[in-house]
Structures are given as structure tokens and as C-alpha cells.
C-alpha atoms as a PDB file:
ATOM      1  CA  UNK A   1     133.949 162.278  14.431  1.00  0.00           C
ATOM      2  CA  UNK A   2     134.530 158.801  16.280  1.00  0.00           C
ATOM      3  CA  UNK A   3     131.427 157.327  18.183  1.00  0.00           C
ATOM      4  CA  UNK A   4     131.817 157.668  22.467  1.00  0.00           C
ATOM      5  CA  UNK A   5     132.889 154.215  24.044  1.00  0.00           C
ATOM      6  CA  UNK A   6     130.422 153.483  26.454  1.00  0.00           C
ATOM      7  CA  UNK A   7     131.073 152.818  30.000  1.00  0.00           C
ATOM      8  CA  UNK A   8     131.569 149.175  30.483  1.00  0.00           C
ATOM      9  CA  UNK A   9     129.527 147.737  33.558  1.00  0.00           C
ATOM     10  CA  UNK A  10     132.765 146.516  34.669  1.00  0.00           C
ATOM     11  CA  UNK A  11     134.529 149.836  35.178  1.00  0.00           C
ATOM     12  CA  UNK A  12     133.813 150.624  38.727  1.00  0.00           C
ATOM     13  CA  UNK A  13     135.000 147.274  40.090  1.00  0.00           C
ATOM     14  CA  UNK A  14     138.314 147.736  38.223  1.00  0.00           C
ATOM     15  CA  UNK A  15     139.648 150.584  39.947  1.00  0.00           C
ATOM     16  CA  UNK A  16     140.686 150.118  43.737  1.00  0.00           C
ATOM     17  CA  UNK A  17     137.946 151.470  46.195  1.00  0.00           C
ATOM     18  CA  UNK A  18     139.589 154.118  48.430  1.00  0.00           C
ATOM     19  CA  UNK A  19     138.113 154.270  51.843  1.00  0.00           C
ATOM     20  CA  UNK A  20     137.646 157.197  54.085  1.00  0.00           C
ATOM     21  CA  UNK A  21     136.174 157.121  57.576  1.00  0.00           C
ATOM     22  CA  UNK A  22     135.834 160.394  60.719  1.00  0.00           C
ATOM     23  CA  UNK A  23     134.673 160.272  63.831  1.00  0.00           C
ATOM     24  CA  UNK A  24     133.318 163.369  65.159  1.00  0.00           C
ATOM     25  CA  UNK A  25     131.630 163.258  68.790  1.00  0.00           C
ATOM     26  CA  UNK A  26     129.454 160.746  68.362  1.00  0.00           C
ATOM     27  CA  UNK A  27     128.590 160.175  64.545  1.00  0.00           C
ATOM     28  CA  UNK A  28     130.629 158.598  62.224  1.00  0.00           C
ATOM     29  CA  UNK A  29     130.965 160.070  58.607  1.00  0.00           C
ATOM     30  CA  UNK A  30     131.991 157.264  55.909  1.00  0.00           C
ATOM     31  CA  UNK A  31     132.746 157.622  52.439  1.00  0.00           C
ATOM     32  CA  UNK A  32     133.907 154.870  49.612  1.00  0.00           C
ATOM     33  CA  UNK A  33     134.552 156.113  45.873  1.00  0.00           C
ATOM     34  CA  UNK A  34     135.483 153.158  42.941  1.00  0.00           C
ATOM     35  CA  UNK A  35     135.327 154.418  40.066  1.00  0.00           C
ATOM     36  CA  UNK A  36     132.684 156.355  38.820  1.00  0.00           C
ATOM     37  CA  UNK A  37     130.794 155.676  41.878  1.00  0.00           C
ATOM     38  CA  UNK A  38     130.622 157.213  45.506  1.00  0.00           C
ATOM     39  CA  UNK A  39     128.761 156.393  48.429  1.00  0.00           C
ATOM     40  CA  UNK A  40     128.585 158.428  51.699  1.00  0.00           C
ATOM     41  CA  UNK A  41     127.115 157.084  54.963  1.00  0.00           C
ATOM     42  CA  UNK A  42     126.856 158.996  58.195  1.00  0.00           C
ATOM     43  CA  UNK A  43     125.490 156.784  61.537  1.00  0.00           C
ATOM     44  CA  UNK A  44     126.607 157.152  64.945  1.00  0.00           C
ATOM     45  CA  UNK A  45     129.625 156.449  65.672  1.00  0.00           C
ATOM     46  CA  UNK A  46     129.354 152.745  67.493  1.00  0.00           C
ATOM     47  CA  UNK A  47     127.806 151.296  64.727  1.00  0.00           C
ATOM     48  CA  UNK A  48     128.486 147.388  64.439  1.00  0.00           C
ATOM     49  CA  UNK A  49     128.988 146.143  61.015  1.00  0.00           C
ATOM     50  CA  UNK A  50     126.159 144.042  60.797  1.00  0.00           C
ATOM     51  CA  UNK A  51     123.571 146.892  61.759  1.00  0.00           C
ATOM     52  CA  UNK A  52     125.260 149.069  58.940  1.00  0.00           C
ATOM     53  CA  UNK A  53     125.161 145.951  56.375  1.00  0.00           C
ATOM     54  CA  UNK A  54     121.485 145.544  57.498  1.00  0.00           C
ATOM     55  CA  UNK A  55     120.704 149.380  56.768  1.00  0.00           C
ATOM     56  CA  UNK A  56     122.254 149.559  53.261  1.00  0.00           C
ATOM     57  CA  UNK A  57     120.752 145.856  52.228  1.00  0.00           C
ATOM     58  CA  UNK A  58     118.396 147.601  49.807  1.00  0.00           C
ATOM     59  CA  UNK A  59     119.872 150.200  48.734  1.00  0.00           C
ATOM     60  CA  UNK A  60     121.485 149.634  45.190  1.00  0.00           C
ATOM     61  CA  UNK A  61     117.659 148.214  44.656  1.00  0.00           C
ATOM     62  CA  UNK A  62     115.983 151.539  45.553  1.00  0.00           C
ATOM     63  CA  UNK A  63     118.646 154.119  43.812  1.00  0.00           C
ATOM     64  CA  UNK A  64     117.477 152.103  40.708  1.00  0.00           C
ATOM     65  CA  UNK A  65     113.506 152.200  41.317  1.00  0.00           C
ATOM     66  CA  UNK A  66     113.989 155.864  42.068  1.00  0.00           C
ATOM     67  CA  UNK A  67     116.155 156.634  39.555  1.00  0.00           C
ATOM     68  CA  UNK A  68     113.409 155.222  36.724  1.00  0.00           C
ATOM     69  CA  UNK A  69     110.947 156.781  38.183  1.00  0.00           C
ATOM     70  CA  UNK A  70     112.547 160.271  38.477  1.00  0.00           C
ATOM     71  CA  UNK A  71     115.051 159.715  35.127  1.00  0.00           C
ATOM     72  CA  UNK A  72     111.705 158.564  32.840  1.00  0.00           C
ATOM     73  CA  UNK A  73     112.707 154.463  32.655  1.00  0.00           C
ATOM     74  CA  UNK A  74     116.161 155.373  30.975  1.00  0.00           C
ATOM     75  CA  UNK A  75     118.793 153.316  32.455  1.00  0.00           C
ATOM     76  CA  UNK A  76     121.860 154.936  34.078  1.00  0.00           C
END
């Protein structure tokens, strides 16, 4: 039985990230999926880009912490 290849760290950024945003009333719902990966965000709808930029800063940092924590130290 052959050994599974392992996910290169590479593999998200390879694939095109496809972008989809609605505006309903006065919140904004925003998603982005690359790969293996998916983020959504939902803020109000006059969000500038710097404010959402500011928001999100940390937040690849602290999905990691939490996720070692929570997941026992294995890496993801």
C-alpha cells in the first residue's frame, strides 16, 4: 500500500483564490477559499480596507496558538 503524499505548504497559494462578497442591509458577508483554505468575514457593510486589514492583522497568529492549545501541540 503506497505511503500518503503530504500536503505541501505551498498548495494553497497555487490554486487561484476565488472571491465572494454580499451586501445585505447594512453588513457585509465576505468569503475567500484557495485551496484547502477558507476564510469568512462578516463587518458592516462600509467597512474601509484598512479597518478590515487592521482587524484580521493577527489572525493567522491566533488560529495557530489556539489550534495547539485545543489540537495538543500537533501541527496542522
Amino acid at each position: 500500500m503506497s505511503k500518503p503524499e503530504s500536503t505541501p505548504e505551498t498548495a494553497a497559494t497555487e490554486q487561484p483564490a476565488v472571491l465572494n462578497v454580499d451586501v445585505v442591509g447594512d453588513r457585509m458577508l465576505g468569503s475567500v477559499e484557495q485551496g484547502d483554505v477558507s476564510v469568512v468575514v462578516e463587518a458592516p457593510a462600509g467597512i474601509s480596507a484598512d479597518e478590515l486589514e487592521a482587524t484580521l492583522d493577527e489572525v493567522p497568529e491566533k488560529i495557530e496558538r489556539t489550534a495547539e492549545l485545543f489540537g495538543g501541540g500537533e501541527e496542522l
